[in-house]
Protein backbone atom coordinates (compact mmCIF):
# COMPACT_ATOMS: atom_id res chain seq x y z
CA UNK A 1 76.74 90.45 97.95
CA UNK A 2 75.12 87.45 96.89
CA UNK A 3 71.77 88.89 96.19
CA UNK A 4 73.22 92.31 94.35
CA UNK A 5 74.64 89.68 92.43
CA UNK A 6 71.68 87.10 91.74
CA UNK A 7 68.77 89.36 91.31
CA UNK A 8 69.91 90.61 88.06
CA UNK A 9 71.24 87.56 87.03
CA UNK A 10 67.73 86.28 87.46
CA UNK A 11 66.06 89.16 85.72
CA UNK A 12 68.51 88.75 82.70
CA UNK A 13 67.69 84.83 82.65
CA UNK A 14 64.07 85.60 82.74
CA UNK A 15 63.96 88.08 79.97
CA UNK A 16 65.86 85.78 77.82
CA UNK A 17 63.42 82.68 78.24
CA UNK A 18 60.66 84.66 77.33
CA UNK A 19 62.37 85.73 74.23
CA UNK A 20 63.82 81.71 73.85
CA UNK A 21 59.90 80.45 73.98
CA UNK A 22 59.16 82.30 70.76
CA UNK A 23 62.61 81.86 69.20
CA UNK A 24 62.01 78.02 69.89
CA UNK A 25 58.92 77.62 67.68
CA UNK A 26 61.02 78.16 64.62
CA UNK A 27 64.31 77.33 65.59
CA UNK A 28 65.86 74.60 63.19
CA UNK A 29 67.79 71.27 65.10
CA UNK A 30 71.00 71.84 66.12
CA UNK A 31 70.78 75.17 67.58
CA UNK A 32 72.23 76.30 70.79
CA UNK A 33 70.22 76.23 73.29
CA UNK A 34 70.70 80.14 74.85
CA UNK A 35 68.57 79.38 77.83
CA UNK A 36 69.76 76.36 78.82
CA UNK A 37 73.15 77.59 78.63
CA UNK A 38 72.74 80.90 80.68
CA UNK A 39 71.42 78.14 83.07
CA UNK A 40 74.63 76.41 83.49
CA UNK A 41 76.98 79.48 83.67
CA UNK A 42 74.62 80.95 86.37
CA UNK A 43 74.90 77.88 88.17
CA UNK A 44 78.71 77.29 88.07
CA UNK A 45 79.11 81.11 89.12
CA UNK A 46 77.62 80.81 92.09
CA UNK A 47 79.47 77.46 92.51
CA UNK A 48 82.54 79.12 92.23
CA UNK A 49 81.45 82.49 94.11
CA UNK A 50 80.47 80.16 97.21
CA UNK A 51 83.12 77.16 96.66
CA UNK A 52 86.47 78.90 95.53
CA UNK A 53 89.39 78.97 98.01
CA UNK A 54 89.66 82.78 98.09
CA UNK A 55 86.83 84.83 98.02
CA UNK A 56 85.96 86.51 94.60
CA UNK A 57 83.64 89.05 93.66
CA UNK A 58 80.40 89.03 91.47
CA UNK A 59 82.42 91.39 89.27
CA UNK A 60 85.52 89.93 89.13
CA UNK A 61 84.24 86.72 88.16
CA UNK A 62 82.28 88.20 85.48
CA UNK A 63 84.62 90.62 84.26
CA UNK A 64 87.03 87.15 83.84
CA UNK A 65 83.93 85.11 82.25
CA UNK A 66 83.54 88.60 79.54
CA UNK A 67 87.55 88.16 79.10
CA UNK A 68 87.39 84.55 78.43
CA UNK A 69 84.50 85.11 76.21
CA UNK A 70 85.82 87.54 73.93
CA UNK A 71 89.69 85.54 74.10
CA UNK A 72 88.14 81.98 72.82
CA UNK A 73 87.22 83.87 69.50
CA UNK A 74 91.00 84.91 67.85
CA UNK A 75 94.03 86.80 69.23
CA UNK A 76 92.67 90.11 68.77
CA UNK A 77 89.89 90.17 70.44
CA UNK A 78 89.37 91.27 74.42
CA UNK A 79 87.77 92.84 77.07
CA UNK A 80 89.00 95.96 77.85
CA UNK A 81 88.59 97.33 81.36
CA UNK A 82 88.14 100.85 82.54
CA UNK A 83 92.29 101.79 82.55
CA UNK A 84 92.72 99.41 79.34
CA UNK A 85 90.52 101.33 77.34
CA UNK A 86 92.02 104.52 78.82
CA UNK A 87 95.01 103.83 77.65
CA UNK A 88 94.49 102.15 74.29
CA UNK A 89 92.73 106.08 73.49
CA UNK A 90 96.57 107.25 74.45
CA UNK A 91 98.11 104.61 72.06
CA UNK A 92 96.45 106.62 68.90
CA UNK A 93 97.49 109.81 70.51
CA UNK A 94 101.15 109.18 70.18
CA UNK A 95 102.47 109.24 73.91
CA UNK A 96 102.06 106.54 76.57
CA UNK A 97 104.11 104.92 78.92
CA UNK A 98 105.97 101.61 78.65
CA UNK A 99 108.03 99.76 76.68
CA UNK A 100 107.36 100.52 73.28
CA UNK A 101 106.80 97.10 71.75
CA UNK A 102 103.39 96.03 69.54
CA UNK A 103 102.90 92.33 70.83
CA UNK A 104 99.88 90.07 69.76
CA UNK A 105 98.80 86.12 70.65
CA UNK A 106 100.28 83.82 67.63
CA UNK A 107 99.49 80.36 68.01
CA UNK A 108 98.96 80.85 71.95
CA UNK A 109 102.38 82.72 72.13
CA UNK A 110 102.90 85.77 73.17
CA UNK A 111 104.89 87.24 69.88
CA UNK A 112 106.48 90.73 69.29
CA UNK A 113 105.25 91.72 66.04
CA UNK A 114 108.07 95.05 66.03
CA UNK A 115 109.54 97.23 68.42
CA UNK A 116 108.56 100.83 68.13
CA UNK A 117 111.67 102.33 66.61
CA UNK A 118 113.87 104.89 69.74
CA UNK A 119 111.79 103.51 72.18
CA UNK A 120 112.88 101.41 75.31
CA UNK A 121 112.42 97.90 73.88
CA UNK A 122 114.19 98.88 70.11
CA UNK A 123 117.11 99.89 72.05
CA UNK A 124 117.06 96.97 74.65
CA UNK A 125 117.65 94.59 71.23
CA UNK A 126 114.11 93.58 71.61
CA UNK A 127 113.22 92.35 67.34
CA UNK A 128 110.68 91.15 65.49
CA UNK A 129 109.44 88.01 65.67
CA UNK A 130 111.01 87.42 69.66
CA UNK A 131 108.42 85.18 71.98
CA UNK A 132 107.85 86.31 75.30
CA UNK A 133 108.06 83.45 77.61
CA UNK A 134 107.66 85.36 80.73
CA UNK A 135 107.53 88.80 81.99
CA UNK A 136 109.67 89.63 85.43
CA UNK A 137 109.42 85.55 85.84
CA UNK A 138 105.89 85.15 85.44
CA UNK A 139 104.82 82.26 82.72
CA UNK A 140 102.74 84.51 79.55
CA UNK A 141 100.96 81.43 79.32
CA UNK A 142 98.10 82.00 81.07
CA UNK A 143 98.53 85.66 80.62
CA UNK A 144 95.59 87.32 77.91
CA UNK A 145 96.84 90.07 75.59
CA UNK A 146 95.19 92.63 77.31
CA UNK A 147 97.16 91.31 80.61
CA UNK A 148 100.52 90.80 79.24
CA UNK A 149 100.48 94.54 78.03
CA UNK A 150 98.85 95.52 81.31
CA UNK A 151 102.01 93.54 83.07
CA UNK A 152 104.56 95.06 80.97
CA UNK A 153 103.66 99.06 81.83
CA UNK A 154 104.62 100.35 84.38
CA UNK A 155 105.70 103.62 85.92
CA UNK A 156 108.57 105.38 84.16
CA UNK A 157 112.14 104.18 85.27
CA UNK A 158 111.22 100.75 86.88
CA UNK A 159 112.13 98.03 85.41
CA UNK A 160 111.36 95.14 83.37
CA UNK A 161 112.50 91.87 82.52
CA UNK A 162 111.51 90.13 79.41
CA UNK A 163 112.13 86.49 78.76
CA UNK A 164 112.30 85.96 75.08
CA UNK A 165 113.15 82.93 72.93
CA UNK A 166 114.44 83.65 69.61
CA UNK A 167 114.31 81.43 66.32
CA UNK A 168 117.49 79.98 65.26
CA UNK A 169 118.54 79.66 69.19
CA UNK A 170 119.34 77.25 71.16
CA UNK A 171 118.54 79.07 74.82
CA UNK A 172 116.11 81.90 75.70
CA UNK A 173 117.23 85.22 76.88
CA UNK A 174 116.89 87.74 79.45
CA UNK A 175 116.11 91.24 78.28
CA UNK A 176 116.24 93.87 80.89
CA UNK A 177 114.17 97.13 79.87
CA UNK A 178 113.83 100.52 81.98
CA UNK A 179 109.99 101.96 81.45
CA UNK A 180 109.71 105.19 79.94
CA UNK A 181 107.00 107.71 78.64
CA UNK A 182 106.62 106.74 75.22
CA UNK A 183 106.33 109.76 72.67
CA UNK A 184 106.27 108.28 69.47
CA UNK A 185 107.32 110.66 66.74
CA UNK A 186 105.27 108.99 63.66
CA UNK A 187 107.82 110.28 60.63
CA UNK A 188 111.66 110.00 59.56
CA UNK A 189 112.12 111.20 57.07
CA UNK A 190 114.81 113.08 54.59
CA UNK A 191 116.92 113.29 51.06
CA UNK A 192 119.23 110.55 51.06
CA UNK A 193 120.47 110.76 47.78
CA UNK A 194 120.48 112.83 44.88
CA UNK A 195 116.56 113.38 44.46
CA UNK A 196 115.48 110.52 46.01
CA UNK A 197 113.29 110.89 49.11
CA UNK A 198 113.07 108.67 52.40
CA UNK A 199 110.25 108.67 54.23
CA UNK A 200 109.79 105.83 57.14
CA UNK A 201 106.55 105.36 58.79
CA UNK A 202 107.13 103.91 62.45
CA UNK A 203 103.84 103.82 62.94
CA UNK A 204 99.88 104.80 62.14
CA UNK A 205 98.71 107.12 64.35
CA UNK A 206 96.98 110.15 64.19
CA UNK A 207 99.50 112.47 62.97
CA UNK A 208 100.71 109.67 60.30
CA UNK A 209 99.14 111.32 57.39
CA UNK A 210 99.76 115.22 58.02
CA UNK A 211 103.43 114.45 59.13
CA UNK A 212 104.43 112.42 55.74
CA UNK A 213 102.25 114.80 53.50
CA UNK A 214 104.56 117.41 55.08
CA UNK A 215 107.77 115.64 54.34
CA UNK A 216 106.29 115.31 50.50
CA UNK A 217 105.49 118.64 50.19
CA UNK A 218 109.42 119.38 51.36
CA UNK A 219 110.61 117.30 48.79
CA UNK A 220 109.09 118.14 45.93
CA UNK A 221 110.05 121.71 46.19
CA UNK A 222 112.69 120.35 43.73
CA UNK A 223 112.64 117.51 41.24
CA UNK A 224 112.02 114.18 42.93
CA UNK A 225 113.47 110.92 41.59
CA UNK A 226 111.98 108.86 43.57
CA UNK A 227 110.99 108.15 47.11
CA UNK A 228 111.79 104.98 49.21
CA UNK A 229 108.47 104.45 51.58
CA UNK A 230 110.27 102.36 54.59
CA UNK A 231 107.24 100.14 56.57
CA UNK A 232 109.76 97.78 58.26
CA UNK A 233 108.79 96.93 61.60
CA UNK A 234 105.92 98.79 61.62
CA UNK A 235 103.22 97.15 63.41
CA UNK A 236 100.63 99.26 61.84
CA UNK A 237 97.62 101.33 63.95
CA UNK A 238 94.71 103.70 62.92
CA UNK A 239 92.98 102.52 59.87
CA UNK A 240 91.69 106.01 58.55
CA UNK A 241 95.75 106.93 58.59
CA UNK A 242 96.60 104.08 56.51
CA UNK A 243 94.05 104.79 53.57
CA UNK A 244 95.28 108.58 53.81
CA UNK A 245 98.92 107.31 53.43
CA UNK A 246 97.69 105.58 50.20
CA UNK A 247 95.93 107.88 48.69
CA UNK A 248 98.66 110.49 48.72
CA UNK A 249 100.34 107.75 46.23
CA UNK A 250 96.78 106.67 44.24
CA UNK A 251 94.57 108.34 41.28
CA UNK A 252 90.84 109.28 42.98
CA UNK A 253 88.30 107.06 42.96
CA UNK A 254 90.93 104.00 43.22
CA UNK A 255 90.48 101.40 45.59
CA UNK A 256 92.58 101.23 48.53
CA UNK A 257 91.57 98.26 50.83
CA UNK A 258 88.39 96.71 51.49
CA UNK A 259 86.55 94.94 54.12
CA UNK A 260 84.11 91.76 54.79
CA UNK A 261 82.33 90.78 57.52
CA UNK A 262 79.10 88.68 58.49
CA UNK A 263 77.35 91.84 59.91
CA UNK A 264 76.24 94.15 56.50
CA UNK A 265 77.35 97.52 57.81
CA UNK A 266 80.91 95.68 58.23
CA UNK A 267 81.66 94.92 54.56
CA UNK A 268 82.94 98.37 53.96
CA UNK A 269 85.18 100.11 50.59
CA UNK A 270 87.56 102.58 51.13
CA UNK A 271 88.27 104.80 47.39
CA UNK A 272 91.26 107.26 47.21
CA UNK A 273 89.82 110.94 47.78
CA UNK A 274 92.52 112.86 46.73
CA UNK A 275 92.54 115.06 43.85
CA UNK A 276 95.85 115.73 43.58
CA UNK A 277 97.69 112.52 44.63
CA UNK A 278 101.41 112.12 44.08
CA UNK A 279 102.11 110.70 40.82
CA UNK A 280 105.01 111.47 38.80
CA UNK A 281 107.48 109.63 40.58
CA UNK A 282 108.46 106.08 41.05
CA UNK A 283 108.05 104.51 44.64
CA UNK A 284 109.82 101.81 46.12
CA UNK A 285 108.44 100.27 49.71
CA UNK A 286 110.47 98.27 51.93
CA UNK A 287 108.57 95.46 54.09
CA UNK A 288 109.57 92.88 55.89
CA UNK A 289 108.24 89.87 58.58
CA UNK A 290 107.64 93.43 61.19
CA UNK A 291 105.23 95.28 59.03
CA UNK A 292 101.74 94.63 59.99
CA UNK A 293 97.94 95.67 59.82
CA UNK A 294 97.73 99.13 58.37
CA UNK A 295 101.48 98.61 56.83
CA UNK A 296 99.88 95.79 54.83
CA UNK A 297 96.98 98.03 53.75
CA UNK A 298 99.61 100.18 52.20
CA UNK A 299 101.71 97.97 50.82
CA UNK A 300 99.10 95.82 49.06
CA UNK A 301 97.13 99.02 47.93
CA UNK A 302 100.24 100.45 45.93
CA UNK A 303 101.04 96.88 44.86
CA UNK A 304 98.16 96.04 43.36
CA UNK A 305 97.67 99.53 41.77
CA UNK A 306 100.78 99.41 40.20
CA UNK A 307 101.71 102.54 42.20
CA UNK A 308 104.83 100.63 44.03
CA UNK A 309 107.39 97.96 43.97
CA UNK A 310 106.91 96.13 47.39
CA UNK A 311 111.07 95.38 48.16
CA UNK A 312 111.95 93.15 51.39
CA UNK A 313 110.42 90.41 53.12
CA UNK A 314 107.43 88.87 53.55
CA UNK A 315 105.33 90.77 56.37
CA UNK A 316 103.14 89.64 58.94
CA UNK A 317 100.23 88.71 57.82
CA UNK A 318 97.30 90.42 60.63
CA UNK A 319 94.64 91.15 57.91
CA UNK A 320 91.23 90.97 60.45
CA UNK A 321 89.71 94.61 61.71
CA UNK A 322 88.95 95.24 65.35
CA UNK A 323 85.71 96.92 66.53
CA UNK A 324 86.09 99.11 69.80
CA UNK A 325 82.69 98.98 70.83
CA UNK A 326 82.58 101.55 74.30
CA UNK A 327 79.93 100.03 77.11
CA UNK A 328 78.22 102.26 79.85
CA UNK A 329 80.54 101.39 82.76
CA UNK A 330 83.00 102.78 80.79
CA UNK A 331 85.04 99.62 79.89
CA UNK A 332 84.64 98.60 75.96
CA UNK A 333 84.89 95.32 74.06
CA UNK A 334 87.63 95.22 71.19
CA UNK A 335 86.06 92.33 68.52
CA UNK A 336 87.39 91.21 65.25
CA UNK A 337 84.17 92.07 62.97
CA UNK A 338 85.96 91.50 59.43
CA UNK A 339 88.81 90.58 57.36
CA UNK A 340 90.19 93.27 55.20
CA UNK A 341 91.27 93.08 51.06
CA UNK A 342 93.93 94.72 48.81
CA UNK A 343 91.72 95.99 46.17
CA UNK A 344 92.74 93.02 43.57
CA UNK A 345 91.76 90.80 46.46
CA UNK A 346 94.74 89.70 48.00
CA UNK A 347 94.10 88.27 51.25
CA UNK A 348 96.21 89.47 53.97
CA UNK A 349 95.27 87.43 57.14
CA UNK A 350 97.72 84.60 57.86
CA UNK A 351 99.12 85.10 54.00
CA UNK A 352 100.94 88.76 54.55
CA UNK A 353 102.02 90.65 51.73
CA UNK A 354 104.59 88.63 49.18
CA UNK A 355 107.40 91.71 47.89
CA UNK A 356 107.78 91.91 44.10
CA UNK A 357 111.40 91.50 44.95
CA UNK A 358 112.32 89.17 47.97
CA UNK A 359 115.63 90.85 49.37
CA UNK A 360 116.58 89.28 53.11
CA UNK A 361 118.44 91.61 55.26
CA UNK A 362 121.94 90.53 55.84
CA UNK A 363 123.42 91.79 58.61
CA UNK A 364 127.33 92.20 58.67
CA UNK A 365 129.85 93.38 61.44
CA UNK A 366 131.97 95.01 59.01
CA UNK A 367 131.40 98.36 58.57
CA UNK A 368 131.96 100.93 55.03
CA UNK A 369 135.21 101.90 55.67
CA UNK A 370 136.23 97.98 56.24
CA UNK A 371 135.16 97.27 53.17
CA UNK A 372 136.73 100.21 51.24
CA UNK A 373 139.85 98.92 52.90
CA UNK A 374 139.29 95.78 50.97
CA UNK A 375 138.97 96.81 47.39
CA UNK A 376 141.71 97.25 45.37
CA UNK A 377 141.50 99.19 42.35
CA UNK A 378 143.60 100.59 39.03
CA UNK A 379 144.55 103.76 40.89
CA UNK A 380 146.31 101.86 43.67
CA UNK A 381 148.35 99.29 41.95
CA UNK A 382 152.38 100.54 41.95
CA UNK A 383 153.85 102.04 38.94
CA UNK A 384 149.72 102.92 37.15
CA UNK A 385 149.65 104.87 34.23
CA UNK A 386 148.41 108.34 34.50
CA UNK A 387 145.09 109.24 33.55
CA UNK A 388 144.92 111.34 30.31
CA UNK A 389 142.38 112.97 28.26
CA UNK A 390 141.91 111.92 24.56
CA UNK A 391 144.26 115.25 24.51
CA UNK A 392 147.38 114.17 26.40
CA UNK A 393 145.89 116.40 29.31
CA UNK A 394 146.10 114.91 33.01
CA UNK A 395 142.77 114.30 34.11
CA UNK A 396 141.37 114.35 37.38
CA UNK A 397 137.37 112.84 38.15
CA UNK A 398 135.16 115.95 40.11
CA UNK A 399 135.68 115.15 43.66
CA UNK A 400 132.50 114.18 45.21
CA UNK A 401 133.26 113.57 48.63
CA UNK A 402 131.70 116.67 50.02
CA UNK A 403 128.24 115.81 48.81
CA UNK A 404 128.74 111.63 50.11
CA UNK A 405 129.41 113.46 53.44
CA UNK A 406 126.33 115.04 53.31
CA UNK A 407 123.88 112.47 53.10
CA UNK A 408 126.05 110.86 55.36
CA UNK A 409 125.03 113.10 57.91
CA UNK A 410 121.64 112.62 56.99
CA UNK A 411 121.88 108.74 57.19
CA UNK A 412 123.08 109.10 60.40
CA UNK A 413 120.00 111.24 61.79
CA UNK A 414 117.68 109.08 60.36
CA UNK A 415 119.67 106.27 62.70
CA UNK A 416 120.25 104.57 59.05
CA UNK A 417 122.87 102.17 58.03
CA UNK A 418 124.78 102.50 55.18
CA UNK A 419 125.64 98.61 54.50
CA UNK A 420 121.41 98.33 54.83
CA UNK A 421 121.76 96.21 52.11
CA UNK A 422 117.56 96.43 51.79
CA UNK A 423 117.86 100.01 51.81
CA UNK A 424 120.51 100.32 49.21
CA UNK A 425 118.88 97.69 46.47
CA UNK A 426 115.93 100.00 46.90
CA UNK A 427 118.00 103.03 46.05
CA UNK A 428 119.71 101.01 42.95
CA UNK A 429 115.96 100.48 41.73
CA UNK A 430 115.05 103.76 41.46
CA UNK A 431 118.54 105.13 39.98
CA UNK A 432 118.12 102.03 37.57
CA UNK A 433 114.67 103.36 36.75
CA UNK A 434 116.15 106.68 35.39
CA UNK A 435 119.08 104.55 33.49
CA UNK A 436 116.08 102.68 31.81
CA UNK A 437 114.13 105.72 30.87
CA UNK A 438 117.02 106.81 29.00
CA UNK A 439 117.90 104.20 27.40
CA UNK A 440 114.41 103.01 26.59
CA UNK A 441 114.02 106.80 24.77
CA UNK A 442 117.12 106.30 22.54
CA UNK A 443 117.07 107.36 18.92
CA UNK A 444 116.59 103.90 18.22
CA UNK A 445 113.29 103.02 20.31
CA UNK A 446 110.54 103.12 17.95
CA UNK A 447 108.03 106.71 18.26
């Protein structure tokens, strides 16, 4: 074992101080000192190799040198064995097996960035923003990214136990989740109001694109009023799918994100290439703290193309791209090679995207009908006059109940709330917007 191991160890050290005798004649002071280096981690591997209570191998001690390599650099980056990079290919295909959670490292925590919505862990209570502290007991602390997801899959119907702590309290919690084959549908979407569109992204994978140009092409059969774009939680995915989401909403030849890196064939612009982009309505998207990577593409590329009104929260601020770079054994490195850009150069990383209108989501126990309880109007005082035309005719209001039960119906199969009081201050934006345009083309508003 030893010598399978040191022989090419050896080669690879030789090769590299040939190449370090005629990088040193112009090598400035102050640089590292490759050879030297190689040196010392040859040296402590075989230390280790020899020395370490329980017998390792040569490639299990490098495979955990590669890991702790890639790790020291940011929170994205990692090693990916053979079955991790198997299985990061079936994220982007839309089925895979799990929990249903996108997690990353934040500040050395293991942090959910949003539950995939109808999944296990969305179900299980599991929310934005929740640190896992340990995974069926075992400290995340120590655990990389890569083996924290590795941990938390499983076969389908075993179980899992997540312990999470949660801001604003005072104790962590136990959340129990059964494993399940994950098929992530990518689209919700539907008319939940009188022309005004919903469309919720849960995620950017490769159907993203084809499944919300779909729902757009549904909705426009008739007049559209508007169209509510919902991003929450959305931990974001394939890059190509979130420049084809934006271009659907932005002229040709517009910018939609771009990218910097220190390697030249990383700094990279990405132009709407649609001819016929969606323009004659008003959008409103909905963010919040959940909505990450490729939902903050979107967002900032309508917001700073005036496309949009970004509505919500501020969201989660991962603005660095990841390189999948495949190796011969068939493992593959995943490295951050650049930050990414709204086109008017907002930066995302850290910063997130700031809504044109901050709205925080209050959540109530009291539900519609609770509330209709509570209102008291004209109608139901004792002893009201009865409505009457300028006539002296009774008059009765058009019942409208039948169509409110409607889009009830739809609300409910879009698993939508109707006291979502985001959801609703978006719909009063774009019903205002019509209200505005009428008023601002009065016979008094100059030609």
């Amino acid at each position: 074992m030893k010598k399978r191991f040191l022989i090419p160890l050896i080669a690879i050290s030789t090769v590299v101080g040939v190449l370090y005798v005629e990088y040193v004649k112009t090598a400035v002071a102050g640089q590292d000192n490759i050879y030297s280096n190689l040196k010392t981690f040859s040296q402590i591997l075989k230390i280790v190799q020899e020395g370490y209570v329980e017998e390792k191998s040569s490639d299990e001690l490098i495979e955990g040198a590669i890991q702790g390599l890639l790790t020291s650099l940011d929170a994205h980056s990692s090693f990916l064995n053979k079955e991790s990079f198997k299985e990061m290919r079936v994220d982007t295909e839309g089925e895979f097996g799990g929990l249903g959670i996108e997690i990353t490292m934040r500040k050395g925590i293991l942090t959910v960035v949003a539950p995939i919505e109808d999944t296990p862990a969305d179900k299980a209570g599991v929310m934005s923003g929740d640190k896992i502290l340990a995974v069926d007991g075992e400290q995340t602390s120590d655990l990389t990214l890569t083996e924290a997801v590795k941990k938390m899959r499983g076969k389908p119907n075993t179980k899992v136990v997540l312990t999470v702590y949660r801001d604003g309290e005072d104790k962590t919690r136990d959340i129990t989740i059964i494993r399940q084959v994950i098929h992530v549908k990518s689209t919700k979407s539907g008319i939940i109001d009188d022309g005004i569109g919903y469309i919720r992204l849960i995620n950017f994978n490769k159907n993203t694109a084809p499944e919300m140009n779909d729902a757009l092409e549904e909705f426009t059969k008739a007049p559209l009023r508007g169209l509510v774009l919902d991003l929450r939680n959305n931990p974001g995915g394939l890059l190509d799918q979130a420049v084809k989401v934006s271009e659907a909403f932005i002229p040709k030849g517009e910018m939609v994100v771009y990218t910097k890196g220190r390697v030249r064939k990383q700094n990279m612009e990405f132009k709407s290439n649609n001819p016929t982009p969606y323009l004659n309505f008003p959008i409103v998207v909905i963010v919040n703290q959940g909505s990450a990577s490729a939902s903050e593409i979107v967002a900032g590329a309508l917001q700073d193309t005036k496309r949009a009104v970004i509505l919500g929260t501020k969201t989660f601020g991962k603005g660095s791209v990841q390189t999948v770079i495949p190796l011969a054994d068939g493992s593959a490195i995943r490295l951050t090679t650049s930050r990414y850009y709204t086109p008017a150069g907002q930066v995302i990383q850290e910063n997130g995207i700031t809504p044109d209108l901050k709205v925080e989501r209050v959540f109530t126990e009291m539900d519609d009908e609770e509330k209709k309880k509570m209102v008291i109007r004209e109608k139901d005082l004792k002893n009201t006059l009865t409505a009457k035309d300028s006539k002296g005719k009774v008059y009765k209001k058009e019942d409208t109940k039948k169509e409110e039960k409607n889009y009830d119906k739809i609300f409910e199969k879009l698993r939508l709330k109707k006291n979502d009081n985001q959801l609703q201050s978006a719909l009063q934006l774009l019903k205002s917007w019509e209200v505005f345009k009428k008023i601002t083309q009065n016979k008094y508003s100059k030609k």
